[in-house]
Protein backbone atom coordinates (compact mmCIF):
# COMPACT_ATOMS: atom_id res chain seq x y z
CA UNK A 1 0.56 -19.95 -14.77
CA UNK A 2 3.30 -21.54 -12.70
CA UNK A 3 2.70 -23.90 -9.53
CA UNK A 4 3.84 -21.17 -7.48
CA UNK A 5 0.77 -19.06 -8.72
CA UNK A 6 -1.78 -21.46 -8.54
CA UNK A 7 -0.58 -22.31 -4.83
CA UNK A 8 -0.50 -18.55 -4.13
CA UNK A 9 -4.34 -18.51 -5.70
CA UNK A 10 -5.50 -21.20 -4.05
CA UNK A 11 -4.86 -19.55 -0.57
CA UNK A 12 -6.24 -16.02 -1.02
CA UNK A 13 -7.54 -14.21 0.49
CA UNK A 14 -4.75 -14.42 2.89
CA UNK A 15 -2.27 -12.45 5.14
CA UNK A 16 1.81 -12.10 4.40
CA UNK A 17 3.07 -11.73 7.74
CA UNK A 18 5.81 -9.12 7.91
CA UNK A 19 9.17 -10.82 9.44
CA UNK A 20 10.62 -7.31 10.07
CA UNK A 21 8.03 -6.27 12.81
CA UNK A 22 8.94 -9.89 14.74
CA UNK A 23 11.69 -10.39 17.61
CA UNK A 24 15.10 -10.47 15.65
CA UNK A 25 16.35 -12.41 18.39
CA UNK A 26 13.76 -15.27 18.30
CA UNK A 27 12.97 -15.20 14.52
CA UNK A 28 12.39 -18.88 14.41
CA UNK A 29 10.28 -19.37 17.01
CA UNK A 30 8.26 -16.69 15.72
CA UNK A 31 7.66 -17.84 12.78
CA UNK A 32 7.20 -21.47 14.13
CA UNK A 33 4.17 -19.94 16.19
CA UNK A 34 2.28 -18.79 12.73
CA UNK A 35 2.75 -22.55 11.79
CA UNK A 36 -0.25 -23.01 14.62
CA UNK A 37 -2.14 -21.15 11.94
CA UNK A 38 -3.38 -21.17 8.34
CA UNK A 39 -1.01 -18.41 7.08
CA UNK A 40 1.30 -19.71 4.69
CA UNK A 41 3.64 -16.32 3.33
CA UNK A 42 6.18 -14.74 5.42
CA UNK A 43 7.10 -11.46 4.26
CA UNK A 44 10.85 -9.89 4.35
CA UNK A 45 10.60 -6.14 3.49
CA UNK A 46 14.11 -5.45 2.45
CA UNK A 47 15.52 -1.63 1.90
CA UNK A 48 18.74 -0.22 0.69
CA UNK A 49 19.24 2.80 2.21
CA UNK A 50 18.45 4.38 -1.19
CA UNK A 51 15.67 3.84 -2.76
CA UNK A 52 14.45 4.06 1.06
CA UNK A 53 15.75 6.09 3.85
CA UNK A 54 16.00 3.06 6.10
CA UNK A 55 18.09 0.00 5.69
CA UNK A 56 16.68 -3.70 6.43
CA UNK A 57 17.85 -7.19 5.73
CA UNK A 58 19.52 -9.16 2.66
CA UNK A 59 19.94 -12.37 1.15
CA UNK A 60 22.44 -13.62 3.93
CA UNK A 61 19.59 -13.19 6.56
CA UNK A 62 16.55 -14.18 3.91
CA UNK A 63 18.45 -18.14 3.45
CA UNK A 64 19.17 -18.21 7.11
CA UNK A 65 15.46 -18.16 8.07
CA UNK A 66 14.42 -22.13 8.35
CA UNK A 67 10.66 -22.10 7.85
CA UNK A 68 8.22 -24.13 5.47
CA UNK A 69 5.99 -20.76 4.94
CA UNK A 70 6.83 -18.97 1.86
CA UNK A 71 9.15 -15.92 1.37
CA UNK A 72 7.44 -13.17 0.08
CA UNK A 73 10.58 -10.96 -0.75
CA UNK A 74 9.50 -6.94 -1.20
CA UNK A 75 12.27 -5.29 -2.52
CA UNK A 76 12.78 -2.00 -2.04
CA UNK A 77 16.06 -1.14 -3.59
CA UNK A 78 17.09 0.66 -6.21
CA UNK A 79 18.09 -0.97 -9.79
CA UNK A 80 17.43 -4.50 -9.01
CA UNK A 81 18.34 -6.39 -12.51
CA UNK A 82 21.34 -6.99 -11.63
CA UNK A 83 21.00 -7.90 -7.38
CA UNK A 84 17.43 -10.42 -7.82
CA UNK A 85 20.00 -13.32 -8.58
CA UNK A 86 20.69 -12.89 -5.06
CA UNK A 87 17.20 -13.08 -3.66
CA UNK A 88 16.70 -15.79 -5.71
CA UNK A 89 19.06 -18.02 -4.46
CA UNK A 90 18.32 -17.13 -1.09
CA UNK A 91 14.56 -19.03 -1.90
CA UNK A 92 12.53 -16.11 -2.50
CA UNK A 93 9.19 -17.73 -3.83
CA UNK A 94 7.96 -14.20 -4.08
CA UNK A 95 9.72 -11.48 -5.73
CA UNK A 96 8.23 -8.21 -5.88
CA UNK A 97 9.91 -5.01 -7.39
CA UNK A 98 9.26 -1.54 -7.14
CA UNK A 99 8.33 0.32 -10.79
CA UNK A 100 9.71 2.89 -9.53
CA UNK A 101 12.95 1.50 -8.96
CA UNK A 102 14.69 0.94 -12.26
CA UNK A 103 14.62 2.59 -15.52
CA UNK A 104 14.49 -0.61 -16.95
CA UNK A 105 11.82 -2.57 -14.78
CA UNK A 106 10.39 -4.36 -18.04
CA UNK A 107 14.07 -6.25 -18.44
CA UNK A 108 13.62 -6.59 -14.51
CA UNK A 109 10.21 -8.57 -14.70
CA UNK A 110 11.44 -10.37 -18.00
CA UNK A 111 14.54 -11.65 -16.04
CA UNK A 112 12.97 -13.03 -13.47
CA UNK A 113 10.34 -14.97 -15.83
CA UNK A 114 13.08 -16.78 -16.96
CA UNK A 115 14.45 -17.66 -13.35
CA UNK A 116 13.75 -21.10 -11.25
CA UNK A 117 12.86 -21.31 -7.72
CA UNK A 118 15.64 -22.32 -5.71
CA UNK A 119 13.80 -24.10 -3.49
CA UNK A 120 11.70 -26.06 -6.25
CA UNK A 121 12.56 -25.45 -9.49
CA UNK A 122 9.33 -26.97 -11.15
CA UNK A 123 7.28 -24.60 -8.93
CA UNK A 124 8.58 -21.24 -10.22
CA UNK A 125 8.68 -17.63 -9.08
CA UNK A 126 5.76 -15.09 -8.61
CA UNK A 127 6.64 -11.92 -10.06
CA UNK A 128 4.92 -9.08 -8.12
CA UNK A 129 5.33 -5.32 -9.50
CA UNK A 130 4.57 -2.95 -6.18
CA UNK A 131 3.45 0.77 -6.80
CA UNK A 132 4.23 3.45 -4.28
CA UNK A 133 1.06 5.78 -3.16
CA UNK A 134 2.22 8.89 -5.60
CA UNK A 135 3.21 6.61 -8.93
CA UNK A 136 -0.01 6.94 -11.14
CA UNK A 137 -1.72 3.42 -11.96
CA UNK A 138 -0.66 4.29 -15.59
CA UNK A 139 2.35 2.77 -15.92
CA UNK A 140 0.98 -0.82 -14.97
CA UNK A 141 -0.45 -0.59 -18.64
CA UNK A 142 2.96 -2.12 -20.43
CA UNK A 143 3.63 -4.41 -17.68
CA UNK A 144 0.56 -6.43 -17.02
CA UNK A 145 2.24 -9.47 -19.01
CA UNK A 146 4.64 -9.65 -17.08
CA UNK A 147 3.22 -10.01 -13.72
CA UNK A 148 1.48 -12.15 -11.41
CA UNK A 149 0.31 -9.80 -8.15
CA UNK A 150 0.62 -5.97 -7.77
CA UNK A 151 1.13 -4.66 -5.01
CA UNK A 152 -0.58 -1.02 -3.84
CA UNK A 153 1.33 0.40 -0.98
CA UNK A 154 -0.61 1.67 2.03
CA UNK A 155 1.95 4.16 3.13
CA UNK A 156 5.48 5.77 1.51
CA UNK A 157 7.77 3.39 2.20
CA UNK A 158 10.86 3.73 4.34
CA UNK A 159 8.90 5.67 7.52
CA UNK A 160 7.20 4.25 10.43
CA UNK A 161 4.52 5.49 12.21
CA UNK A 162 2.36 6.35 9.16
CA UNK A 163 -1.37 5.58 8.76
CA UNK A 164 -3.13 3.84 5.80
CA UNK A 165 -3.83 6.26 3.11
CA UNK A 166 -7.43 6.43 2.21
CA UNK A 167 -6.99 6.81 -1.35
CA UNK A 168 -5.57 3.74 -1.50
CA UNK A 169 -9.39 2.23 -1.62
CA UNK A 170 -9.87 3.99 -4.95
CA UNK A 171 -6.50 2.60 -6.07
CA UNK A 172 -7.52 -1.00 -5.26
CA UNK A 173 -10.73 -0.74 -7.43
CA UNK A 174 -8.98 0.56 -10.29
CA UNK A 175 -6.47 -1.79 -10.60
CA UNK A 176 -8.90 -4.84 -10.22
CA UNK A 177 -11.43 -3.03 -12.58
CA UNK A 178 -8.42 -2.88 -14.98
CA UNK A 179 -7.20 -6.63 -14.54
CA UNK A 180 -10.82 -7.71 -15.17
CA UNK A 181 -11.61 -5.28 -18.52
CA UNK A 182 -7.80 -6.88 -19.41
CA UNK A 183 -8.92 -10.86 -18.69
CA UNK A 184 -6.05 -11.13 -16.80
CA UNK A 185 -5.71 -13.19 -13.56
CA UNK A 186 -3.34 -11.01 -11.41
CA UNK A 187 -3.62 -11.35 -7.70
CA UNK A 188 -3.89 -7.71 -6.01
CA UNK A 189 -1.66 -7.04 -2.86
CA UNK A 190 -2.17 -3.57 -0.31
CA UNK A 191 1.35 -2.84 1.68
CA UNK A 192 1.55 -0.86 5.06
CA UNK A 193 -0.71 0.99 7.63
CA UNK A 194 -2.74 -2.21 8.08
CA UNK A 195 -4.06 -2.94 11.32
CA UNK A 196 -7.15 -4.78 12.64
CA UNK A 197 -8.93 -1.76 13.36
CA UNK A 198 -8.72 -1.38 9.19
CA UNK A 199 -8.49 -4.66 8.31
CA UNK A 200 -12.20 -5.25 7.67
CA UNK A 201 -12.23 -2.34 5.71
CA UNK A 202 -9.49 -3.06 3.43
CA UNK A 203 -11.37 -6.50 3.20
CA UNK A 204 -14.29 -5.15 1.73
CA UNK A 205 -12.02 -3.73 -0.66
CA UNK A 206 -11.77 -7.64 -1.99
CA UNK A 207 -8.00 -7.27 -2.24
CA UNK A 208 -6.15 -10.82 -2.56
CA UNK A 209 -3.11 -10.47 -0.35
CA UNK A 210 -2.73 -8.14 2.59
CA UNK A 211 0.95 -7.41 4.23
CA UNK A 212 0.63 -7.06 8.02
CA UNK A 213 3.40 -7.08 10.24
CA UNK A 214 2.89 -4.96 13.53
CA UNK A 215 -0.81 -5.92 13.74
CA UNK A 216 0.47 -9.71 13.92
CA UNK A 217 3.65 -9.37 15.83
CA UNK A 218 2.84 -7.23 18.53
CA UNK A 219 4.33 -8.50 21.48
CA UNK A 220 1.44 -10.27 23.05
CA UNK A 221 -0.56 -12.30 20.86
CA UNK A 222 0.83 -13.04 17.47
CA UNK A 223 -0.97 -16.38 17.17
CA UNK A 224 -4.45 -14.80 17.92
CA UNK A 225 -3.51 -12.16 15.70
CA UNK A 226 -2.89 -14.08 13.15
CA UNK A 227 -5.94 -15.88 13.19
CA UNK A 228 -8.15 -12.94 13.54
CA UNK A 229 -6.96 -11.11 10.57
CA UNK A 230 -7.26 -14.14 8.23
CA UNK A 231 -10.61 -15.07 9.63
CA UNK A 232 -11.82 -11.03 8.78
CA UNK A 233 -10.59 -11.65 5.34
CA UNK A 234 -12.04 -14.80 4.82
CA UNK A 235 -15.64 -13.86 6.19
CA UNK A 236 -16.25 -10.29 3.99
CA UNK A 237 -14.96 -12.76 1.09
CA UNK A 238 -17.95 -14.87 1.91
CA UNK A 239 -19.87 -11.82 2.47
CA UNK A 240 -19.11 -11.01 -1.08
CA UNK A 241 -19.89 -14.28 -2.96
């Protein structure tokens, strides 16, 4: 496994705190403020306008953000083999692809094993494969070698004001009871609807990574925020053993 991995490992369970819920105007010093805590992944949701209703952010805005957290680059666009180069150079240190988005998402995953981190090329990429609440968990079966976190989505992408989807729980348990049977070590990421009214919940679920943007950024108390979500995580993993 690359450095990237074994960093990413080494700080779960742990929050990715979405940039798209924070002041656009103030970026920086939003980000800055989740310095004052122990989250290390900031997470750029970017959407097309296709293969989502809504458009976000690019590379241009990605390499413009100054911050010594990681960028944990969702992308949410339609036929990414040939538009990754991009987020890439723009110092993703997480990439993580839709299957749903490509015909060819095997070639996608394969081309970006064979890409360096821009920002440190010994350190590598972390390939992440995200699922969408209606794609059965089937079609992880071919894939699993080629991955390093999957990513169950919460919500359908590309609508606000949804709320978490229950049978994502199931989904969770399935996919860790299937990287287990497999032997594989393959972190396990849940995507939208999070909150900290659910976040204890989802917790117990023993999920790796959990995307929160809202919840964090909410106007008032990001920095408190922060720190209570990660602390919720990192108690019911103690709970757990």
């Amino acid at each position: 496994m690359s450095k990237g991995f074994e960093r990413l490992r080494a700080m779960t369970p742990t929050i990715s705190v979405g940039v798209n819920a924070a002041d656009m105007m103030k970026v920086g010093s939003e980000l800055s403020l989740l310095e004052q805590t122990r989250v290390e992944l900031a997470h750029f949701d970017v959407m097309d306008g296709c293969f989502t209703p809504m458009m976000t952010l690019g590379p241009p805005f990605i390499k413009a953000v100054k911050t010594p957290l990681l960028k944990d680059v969702h992308l949410m666009i339609e036929e990414p083999l040939d538009k990754v180069d991009a987020y890439v150079a723009a110092g993703a240190d997480v990439i993580t692809v839709h299957a749903e988005s490509s015909t060819h998402i095997h070639r996608v995953l394969q081309k970006l094993g064979g890409m360096e981190n821009a920002n440190d090329p010994a350190r590598g990429l972390v390939r992440g494969l995200a699922l969408n609440p209606g794609t059965p968990l089937a079609v992880l079966d071919p894939l699993l070698d080629e991955v390093e976190l999957i990513m169950l989505l919460g919500i359908n992408p590309g609508w606000g004001g949804q709320n978490f989807i229950v049978s994502t729980f199931s989904r969770m348990a399935e996919v860790k009871d299937m990287i287990v049977n497999l032997g594989k070590d393959i972190l396990v990421c849940v995507d939208g609807g999070v909150t900290k009214g659910n976040i204890a919940k989802i917790a117990e679920a023993g999920v790796d990574v959990v995307v929160t943007g809202s919840a964090v950024f909410d106007g008032q108390d990001p920095v408190g925020n922060a720190r209570f979500m990660l602390e919720t995580l990192g108690s019911q993993r103690a709970v757990q053993g």
